[in-house]
N, C-alpha and C. Protein backbone atom coordinates (compact mmCIF):
# COMPACT_ATOMS: atom_id res chain seq x y z
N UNK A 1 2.86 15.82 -9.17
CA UNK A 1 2.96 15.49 -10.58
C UNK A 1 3.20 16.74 -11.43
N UNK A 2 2.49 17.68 -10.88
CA UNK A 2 2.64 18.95 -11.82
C UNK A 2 3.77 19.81 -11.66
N UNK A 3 4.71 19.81 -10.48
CA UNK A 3 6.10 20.33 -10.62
C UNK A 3 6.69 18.97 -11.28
N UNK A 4 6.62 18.10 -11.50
CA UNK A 4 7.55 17.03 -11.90
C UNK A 4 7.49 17.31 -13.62
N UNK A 5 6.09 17.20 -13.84
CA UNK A 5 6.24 17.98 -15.54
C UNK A 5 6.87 19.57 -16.02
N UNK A 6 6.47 20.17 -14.74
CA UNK A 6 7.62 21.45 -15.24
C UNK A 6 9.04 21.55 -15.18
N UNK A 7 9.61 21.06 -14.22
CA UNK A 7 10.92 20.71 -14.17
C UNK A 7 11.46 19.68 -15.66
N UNK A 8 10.97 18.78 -16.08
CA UNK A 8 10.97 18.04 -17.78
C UNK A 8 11.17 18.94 -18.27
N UNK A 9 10.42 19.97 -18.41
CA UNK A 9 9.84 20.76 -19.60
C UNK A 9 11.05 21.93 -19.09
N UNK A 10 11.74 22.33 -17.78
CA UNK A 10 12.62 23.60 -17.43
C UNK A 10 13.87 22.87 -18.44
N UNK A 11 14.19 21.29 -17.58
CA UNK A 11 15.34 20.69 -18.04
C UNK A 11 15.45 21.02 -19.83
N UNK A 12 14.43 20.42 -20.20
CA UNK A 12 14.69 20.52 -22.01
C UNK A 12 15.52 22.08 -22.70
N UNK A 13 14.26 23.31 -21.44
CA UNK A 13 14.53 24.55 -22.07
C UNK A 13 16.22 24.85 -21.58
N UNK A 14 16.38 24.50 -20.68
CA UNK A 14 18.21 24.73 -20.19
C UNK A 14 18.79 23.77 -20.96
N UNK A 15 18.82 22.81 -21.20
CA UNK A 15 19.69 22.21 -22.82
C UNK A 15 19.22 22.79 -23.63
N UNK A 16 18.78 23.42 -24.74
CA UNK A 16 18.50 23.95 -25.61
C UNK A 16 19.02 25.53 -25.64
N UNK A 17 19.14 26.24 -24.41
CA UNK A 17 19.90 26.97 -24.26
C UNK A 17 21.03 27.58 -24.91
N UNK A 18 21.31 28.17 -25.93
CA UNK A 18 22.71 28.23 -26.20
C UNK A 18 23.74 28.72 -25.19
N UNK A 19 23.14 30.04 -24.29
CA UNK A 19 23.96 30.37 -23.60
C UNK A 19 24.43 29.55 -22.11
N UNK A 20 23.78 28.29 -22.47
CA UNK A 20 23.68 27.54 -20.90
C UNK A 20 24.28 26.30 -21.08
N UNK A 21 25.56 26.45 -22.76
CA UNK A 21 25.97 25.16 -23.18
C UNK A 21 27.97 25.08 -22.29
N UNK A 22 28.02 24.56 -21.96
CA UNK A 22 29.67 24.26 -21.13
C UNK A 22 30.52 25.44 -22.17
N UNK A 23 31.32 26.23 -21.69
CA UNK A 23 32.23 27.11 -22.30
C UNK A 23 33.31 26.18 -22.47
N UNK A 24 34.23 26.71 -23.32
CA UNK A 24 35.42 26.21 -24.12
C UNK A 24 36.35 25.08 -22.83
N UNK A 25 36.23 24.35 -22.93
CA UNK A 25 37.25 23.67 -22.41
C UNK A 25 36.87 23.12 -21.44
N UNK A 26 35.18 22.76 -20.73
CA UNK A 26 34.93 22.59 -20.21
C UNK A 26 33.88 21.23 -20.37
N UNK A 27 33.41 20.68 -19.05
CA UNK A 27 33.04 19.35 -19.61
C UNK A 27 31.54 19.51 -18.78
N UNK A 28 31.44 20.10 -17.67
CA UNK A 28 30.15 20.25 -16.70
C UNK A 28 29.07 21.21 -17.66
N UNK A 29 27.90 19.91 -17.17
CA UNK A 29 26.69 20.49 -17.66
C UNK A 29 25.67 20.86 -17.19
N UNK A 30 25.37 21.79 -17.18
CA UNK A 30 24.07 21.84 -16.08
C UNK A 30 23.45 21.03 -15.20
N UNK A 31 23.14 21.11 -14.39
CA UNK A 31 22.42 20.31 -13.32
C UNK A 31 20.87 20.31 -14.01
N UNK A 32 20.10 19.14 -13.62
CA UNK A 32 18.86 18.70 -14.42
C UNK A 32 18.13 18.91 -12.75
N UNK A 33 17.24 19.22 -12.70
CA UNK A 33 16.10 19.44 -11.73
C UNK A 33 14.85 18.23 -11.60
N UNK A 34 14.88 17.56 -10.65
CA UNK A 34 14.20 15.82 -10.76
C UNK A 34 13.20 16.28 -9.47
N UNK A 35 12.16 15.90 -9.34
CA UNK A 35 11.29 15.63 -8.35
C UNK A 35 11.13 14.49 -8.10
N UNK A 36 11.40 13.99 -6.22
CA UNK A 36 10.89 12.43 -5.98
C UNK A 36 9.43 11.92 -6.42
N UNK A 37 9.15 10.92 -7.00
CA UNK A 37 7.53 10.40 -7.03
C UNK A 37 7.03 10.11 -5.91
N UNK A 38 6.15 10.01 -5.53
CA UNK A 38 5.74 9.25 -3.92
C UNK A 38 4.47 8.92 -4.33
N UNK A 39 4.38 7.78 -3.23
CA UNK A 39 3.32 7.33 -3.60
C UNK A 39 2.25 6.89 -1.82
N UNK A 40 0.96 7.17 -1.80
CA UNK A 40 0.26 7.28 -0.35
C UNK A 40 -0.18 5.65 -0.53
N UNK A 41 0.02 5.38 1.01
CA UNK A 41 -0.52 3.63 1.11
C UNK A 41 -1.38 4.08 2.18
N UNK A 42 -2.79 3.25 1.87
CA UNK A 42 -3.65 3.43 3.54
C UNK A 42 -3.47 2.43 4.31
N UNK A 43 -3.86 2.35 5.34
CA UNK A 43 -4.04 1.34 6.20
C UNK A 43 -4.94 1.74 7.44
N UNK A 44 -5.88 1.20 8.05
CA UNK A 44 -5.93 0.42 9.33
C UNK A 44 -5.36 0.62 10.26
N UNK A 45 -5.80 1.85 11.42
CA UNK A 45 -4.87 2.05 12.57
C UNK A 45 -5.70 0.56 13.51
N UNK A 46 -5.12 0.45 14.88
CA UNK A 46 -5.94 -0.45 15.71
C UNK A 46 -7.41 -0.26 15.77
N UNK A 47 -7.56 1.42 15.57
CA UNK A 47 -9.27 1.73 16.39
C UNK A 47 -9.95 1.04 14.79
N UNK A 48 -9.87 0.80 13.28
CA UNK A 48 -10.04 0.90 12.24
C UNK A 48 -10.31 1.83 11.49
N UNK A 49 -9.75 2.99 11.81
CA UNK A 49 -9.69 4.04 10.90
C UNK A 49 -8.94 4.11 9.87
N UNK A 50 -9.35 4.91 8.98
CA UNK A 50 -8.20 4.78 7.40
C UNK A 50 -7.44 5.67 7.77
N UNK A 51 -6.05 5.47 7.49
CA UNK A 51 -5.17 6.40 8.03
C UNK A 51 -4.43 6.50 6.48
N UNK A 52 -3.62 7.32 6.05
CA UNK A 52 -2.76 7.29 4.88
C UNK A 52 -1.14 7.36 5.10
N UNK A 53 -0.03 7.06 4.55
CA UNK A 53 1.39 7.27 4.80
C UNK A 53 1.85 7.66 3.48
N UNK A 54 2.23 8.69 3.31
CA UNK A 54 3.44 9.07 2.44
C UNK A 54 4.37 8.30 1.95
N UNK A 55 4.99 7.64 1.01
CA UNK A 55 6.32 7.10 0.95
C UNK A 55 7.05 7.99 -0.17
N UNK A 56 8.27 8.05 -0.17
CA UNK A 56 9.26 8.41 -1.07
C UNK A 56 10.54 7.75 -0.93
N UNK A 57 11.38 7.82 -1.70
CA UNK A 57 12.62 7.27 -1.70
C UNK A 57 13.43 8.30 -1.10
N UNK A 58 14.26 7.54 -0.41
CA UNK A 58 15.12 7.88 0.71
C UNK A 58 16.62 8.84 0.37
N UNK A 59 16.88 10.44 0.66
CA UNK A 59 17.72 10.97 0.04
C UNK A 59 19.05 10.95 0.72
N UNK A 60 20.06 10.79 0.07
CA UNK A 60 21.15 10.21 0.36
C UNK A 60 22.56 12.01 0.34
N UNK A 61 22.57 12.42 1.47
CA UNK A 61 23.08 13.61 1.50
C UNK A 61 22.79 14.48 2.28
N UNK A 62 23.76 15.98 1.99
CA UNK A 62 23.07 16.90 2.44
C UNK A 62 21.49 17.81 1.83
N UNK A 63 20.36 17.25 3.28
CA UNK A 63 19.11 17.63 2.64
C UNK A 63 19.39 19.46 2.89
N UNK A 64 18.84 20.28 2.16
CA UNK A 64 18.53 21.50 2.19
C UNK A 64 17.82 22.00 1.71
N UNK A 65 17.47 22.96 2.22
CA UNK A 65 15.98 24.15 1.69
C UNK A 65 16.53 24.66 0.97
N UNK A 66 16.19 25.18 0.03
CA UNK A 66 16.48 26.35 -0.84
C UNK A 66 15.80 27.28 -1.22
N UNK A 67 14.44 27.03 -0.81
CA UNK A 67 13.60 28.35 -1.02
C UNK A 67 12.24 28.10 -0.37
N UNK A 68 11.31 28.93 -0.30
CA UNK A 68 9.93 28.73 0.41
C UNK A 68 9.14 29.11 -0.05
N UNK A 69 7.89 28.89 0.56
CA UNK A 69 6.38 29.64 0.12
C UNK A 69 6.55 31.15 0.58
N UNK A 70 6.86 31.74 1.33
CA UNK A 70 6.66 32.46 2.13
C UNK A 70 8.15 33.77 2.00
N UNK A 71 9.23 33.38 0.83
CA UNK A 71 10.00 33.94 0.13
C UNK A 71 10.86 33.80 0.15
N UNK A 72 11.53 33.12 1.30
CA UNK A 72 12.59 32.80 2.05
C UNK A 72 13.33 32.13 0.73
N UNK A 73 14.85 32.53 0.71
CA UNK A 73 15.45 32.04 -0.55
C UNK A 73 17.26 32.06 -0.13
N UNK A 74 17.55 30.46 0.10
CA UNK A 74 18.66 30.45 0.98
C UNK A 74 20.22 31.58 0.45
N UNK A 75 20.45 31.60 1.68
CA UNK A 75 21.95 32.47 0.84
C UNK A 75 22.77 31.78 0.86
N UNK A 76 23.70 31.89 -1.07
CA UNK A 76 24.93 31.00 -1.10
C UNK A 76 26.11 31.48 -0.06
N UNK A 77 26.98 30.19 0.20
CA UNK A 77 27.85 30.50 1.18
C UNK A 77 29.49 29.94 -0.07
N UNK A 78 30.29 30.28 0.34
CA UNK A 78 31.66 29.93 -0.43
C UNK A 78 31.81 28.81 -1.04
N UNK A 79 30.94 27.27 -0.44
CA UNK A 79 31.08 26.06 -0.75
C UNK A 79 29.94 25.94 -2.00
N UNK A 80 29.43 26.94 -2.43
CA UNK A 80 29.06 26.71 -3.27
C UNK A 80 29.43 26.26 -4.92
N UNK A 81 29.13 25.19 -5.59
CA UNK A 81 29.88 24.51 -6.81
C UNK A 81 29.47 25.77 -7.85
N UNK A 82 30.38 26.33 -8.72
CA UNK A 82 29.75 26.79 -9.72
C UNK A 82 30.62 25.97 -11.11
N UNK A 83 29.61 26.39 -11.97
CA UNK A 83 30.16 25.75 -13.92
C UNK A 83 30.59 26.95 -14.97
N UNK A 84 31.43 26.51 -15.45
CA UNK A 84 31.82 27.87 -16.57
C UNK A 84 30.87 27.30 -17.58
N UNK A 85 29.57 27.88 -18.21
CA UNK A 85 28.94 28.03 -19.45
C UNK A 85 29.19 29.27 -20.07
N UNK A 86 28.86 29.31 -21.33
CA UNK A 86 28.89 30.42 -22.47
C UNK A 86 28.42 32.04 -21.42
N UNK A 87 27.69 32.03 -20.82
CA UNK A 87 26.91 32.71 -19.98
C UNK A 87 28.13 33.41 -19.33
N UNK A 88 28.94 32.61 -18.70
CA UNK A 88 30.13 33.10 -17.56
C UNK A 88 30.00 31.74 -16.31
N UNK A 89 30.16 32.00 -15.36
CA UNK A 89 30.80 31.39 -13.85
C UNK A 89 29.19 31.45 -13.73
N UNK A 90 28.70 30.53 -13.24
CA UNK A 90 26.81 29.68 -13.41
C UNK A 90 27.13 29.02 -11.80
N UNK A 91 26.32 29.54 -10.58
CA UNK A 91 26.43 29.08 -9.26
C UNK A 91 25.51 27.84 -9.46
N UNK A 92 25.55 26.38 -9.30
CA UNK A 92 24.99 25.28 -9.27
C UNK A 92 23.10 25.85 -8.91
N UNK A 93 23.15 26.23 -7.56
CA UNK A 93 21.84 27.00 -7.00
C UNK A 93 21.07 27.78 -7.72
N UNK A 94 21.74 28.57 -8.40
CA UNK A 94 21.11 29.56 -9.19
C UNK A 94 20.18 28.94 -10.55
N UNK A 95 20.33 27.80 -10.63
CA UNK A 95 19.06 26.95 -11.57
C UNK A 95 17.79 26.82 -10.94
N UNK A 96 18.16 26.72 -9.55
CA UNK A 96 16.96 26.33 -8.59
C UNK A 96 15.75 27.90 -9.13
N UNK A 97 16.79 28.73 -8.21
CA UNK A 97 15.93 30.05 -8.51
C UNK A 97 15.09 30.25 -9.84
N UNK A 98 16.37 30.05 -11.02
CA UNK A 98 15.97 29.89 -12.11
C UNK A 98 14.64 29.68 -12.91
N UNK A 99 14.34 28.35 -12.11
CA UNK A 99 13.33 27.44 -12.57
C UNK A 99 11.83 27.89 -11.81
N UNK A 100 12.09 28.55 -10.32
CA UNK A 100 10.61 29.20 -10.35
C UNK A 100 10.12 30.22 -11.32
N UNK A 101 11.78 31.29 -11.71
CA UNK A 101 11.41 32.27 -12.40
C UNK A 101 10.60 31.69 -13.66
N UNK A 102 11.38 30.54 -14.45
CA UNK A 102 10.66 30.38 -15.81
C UNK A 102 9.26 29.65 -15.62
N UNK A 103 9.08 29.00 -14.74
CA UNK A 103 7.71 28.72 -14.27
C UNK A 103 6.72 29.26 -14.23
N UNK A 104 7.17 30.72 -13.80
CA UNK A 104 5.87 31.90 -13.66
C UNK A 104 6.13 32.60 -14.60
N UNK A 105 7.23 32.32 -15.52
CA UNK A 105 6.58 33.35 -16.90
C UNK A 105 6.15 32.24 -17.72
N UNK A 106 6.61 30.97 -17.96
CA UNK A 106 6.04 30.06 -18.66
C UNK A 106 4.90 29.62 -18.62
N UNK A 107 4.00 30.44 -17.44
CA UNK A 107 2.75 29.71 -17.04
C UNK A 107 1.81 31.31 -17.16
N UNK A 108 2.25 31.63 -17.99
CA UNK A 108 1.87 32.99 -17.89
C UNK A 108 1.37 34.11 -16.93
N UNK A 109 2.55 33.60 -15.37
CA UNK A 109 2.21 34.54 -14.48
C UNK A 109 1.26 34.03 -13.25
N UNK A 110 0.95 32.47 -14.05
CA UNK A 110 -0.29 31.55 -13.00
C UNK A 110 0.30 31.01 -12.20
N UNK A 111 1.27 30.17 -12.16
CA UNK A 111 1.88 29.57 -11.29
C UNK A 111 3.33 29.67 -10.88
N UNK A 112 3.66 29.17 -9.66
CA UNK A 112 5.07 29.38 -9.34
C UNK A 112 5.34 28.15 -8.40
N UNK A 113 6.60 27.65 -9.03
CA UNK A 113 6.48 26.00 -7.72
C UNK A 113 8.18 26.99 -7.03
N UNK A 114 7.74 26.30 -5.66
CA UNK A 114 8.91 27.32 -4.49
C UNK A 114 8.79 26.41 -3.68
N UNK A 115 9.11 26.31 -2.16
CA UNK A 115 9.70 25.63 -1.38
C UNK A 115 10.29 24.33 -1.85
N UNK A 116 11.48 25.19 -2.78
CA UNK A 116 12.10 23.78 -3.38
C UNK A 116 13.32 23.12 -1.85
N UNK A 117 13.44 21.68 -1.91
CA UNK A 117 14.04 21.47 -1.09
C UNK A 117 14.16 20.07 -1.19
N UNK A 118 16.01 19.63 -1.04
CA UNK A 118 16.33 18.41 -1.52
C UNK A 118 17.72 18.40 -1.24
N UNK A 119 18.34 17.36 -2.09
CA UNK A 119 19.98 17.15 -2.48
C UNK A 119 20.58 17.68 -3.64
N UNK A 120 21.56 18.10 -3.39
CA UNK A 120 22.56 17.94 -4.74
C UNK A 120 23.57 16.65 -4.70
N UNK A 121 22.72 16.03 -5.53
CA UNK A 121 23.12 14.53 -5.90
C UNK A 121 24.45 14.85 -7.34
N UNK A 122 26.06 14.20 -6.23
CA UNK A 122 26.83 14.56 -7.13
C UNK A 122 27.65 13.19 -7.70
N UNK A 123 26.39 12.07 -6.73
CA UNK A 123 27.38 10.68 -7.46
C UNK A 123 27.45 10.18 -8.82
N UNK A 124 26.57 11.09 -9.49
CA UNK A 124 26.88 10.34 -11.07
C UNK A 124 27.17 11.42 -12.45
N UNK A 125 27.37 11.16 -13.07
CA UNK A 125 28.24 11.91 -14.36
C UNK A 125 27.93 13.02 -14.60
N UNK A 126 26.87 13.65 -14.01
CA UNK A 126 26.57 15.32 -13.78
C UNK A 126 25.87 15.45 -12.50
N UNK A 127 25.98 16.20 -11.63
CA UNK A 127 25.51 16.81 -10.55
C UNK A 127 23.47 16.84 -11.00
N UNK A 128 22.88 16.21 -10.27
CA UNK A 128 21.65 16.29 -10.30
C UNK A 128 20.71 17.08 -8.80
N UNK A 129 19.96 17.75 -9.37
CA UNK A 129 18.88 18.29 -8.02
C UNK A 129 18.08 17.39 -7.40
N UNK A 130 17.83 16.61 -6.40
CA UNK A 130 16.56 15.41 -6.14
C UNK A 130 15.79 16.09 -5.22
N UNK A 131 14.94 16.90 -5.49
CA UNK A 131 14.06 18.09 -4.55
C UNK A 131 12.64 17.06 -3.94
N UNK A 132 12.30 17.24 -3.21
CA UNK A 132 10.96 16.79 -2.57
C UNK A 132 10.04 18.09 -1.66
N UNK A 133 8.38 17.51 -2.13
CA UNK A 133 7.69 18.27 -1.26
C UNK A 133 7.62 19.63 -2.06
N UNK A 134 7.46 19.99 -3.19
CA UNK A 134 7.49 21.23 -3.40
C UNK A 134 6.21 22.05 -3.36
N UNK A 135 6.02 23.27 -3.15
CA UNK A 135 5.03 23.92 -3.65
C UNK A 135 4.71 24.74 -4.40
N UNK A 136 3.61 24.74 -4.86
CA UNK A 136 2.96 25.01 -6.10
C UNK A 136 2.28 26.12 -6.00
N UNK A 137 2.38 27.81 -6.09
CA UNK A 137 1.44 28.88 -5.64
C UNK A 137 0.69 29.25 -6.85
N UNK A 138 -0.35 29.56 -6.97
CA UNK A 138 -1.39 29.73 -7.60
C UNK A 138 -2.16 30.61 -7.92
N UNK A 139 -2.71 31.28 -8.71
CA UNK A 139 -3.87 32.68 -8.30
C UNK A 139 -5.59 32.12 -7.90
N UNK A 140 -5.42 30.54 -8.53
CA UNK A 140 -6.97 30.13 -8.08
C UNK A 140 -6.44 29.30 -6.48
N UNK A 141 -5.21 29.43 -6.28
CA UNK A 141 -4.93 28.47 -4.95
C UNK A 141 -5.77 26.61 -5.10
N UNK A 142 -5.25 25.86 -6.36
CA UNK A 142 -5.65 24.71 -5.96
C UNK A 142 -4.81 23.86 -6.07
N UNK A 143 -3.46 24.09 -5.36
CA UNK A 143 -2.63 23.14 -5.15
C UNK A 143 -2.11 22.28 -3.88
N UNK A 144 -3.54 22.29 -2.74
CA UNK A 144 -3.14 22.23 -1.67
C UNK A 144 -3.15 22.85 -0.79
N UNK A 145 -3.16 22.68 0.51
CA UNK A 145 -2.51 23.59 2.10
C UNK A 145 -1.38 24.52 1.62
N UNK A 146 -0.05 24.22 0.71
CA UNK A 146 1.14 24.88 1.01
C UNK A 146 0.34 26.03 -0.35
N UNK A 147 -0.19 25.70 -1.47
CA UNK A 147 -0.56 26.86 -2.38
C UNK A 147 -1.33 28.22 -1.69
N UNK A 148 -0.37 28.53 -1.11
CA UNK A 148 -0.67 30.13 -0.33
C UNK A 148 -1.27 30.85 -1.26
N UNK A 149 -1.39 31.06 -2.88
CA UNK A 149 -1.81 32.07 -3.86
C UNK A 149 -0.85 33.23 -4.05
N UNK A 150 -1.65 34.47 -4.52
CA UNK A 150 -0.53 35.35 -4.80
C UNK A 150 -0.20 35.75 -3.40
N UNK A 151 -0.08 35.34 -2.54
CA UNK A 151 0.57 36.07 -0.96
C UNK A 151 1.94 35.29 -1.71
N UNK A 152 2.46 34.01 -2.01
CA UNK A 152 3.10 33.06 -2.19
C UNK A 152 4.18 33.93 -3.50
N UNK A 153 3.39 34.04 -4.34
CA UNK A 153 3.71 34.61 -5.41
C UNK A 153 4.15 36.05 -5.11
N UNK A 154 3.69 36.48 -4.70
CA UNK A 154 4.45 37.93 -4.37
C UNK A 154 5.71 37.83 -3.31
N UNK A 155 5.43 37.10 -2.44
CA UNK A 155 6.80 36.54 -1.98
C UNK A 155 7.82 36.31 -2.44
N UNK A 156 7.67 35.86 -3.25
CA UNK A 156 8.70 35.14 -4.12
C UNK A 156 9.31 36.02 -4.35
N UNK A 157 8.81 36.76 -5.55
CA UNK A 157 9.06 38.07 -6.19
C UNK A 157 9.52 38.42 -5.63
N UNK A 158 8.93 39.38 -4.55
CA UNK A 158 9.57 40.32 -3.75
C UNK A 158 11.01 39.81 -3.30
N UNK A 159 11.77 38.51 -3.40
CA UNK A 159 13.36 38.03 -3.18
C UNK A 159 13.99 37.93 -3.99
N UNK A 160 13.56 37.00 -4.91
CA UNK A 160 13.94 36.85 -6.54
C UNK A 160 15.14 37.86 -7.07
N UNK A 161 16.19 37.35 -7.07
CA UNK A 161 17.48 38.16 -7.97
C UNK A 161 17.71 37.15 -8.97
N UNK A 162 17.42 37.86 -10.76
CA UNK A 162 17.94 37.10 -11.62
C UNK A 162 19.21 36.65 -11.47
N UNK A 163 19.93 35.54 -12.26
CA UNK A 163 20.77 35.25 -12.18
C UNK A 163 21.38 35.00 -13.90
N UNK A 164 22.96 34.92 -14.18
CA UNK A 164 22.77 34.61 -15.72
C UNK A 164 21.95 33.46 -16.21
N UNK A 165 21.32 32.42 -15.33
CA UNK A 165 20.87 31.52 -15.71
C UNK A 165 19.33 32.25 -16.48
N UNK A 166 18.94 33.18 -15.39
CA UNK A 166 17.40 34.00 -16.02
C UNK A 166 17.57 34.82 -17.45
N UNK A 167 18.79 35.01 -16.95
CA UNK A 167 19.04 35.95 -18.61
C UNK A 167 19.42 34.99 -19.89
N UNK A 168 20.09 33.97 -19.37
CA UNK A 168 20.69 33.11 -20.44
C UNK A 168 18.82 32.58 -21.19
N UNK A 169 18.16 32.02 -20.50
CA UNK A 169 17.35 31.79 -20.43
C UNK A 169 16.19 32.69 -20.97
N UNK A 170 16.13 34.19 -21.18
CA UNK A 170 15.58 35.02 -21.87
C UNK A 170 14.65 35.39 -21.19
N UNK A 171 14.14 35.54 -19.86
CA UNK A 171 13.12 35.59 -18.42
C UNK A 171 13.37 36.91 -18.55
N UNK A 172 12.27 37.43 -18.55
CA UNK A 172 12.32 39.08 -17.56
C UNK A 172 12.58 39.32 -16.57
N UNK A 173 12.99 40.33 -16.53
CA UNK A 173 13.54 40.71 -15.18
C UNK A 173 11.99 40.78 -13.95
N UNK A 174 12.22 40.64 -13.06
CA UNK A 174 10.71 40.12 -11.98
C UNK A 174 10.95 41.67 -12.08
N UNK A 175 11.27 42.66 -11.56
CA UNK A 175 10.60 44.17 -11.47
C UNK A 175 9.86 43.65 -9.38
N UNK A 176 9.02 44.62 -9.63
CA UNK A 176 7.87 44.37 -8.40
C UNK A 176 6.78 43.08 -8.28
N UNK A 177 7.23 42.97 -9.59
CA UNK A 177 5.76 41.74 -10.12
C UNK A 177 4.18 42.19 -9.98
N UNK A 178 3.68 43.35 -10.87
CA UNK A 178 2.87 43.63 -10.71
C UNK A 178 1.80 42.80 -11.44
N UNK A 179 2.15 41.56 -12.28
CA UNK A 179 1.41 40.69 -12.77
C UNK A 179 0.60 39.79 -11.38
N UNK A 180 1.78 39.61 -10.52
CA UNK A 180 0.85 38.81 -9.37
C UNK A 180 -0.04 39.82 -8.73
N UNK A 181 -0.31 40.83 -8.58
CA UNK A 181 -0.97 42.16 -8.00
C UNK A 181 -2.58 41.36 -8.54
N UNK A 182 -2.36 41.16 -10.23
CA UNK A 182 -3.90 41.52 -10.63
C UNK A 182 -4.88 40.21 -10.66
């Protein structure tokens, strides 16, 4: 639930964007960043134990990682889509990155959601992200098994190359990240 409200809240700040608005003559708009909902059903194995199942809706494409807990942050290859905005030539991917960066300055340095991983859903009138499973790193670590803490967070960092989307966007440059240090 809580990457699903930051991603709302990334989407709004990338429309509002001036420098992240379609350049002259152009019609593509940013890609919007969506998290699947899911929802856990229990049941009743034979022995009668409560067991739980995951459900989500079913992604239709190529699934891919794009980044991890642990820093890992995929490399674009040629087939990558990019958009002409005010900014310049905007790699589709580079929102992904984007959006941990503004996460951890928007959260003042507390949080960072990473092992993003999903589709680029391009069947309808703008290219959409449909990511599942993400994680959430933390400095109190209470987001779970995958909220590694600042090990997670310094990871990150330590890969992290702005992109014009970080600058369009007004993000500091990550440096070493000595904010996750303290």
């Amino acid at each position: 639930q809580k990457a699903w409200e930051l991603a709302v809240q990334f989407n709004r700040a990338v429309m509002k964007a001036p420098l992240l608005k379609p350049a002259k003559n152009e019609v593509s708009l940013p890609p919007p960043i969506q998290f699947l909902q899911c929802n856990v059903y229990e049941y009743e194995d034979y022995l009668g134990a409560t067991c739980g199942l995951l459900v989500e809706k079913f992604l239709h494409g190529k699934f891919t990682k794009f980044s991890s807990n642990n820093g890992y942050v995929r490399k674009d290859d040629d087939s990558v889509t990019t958009i002409a905005l005010e900014v310049g030539d905007v790699k589709l991917t580079d929102f992904l990155q984007a959006f941990s960066h503004w996460v951890y300055v928007s959260s003042s340095n507390k949080l960072l959601v990473c092992d993003l991983q999903g589709i680029l859903d391009s069947e309808g009138i703008r290219p959409t992200f449909c990511l599942t499973d993400p994680a959430i790193c933390s400095k109190e670590r209470r987001y779970g098994k995958t909220d590694i803490g600042l090990s997670g967070i310094r990871n990150w960092c330590r890969t992290h190359r702005c992109s014009p989307v970080c600058r369009a966007l007004s993000l500091p440059p990550m440096g070493n990240c000595r904010e996750a240090a303290r």
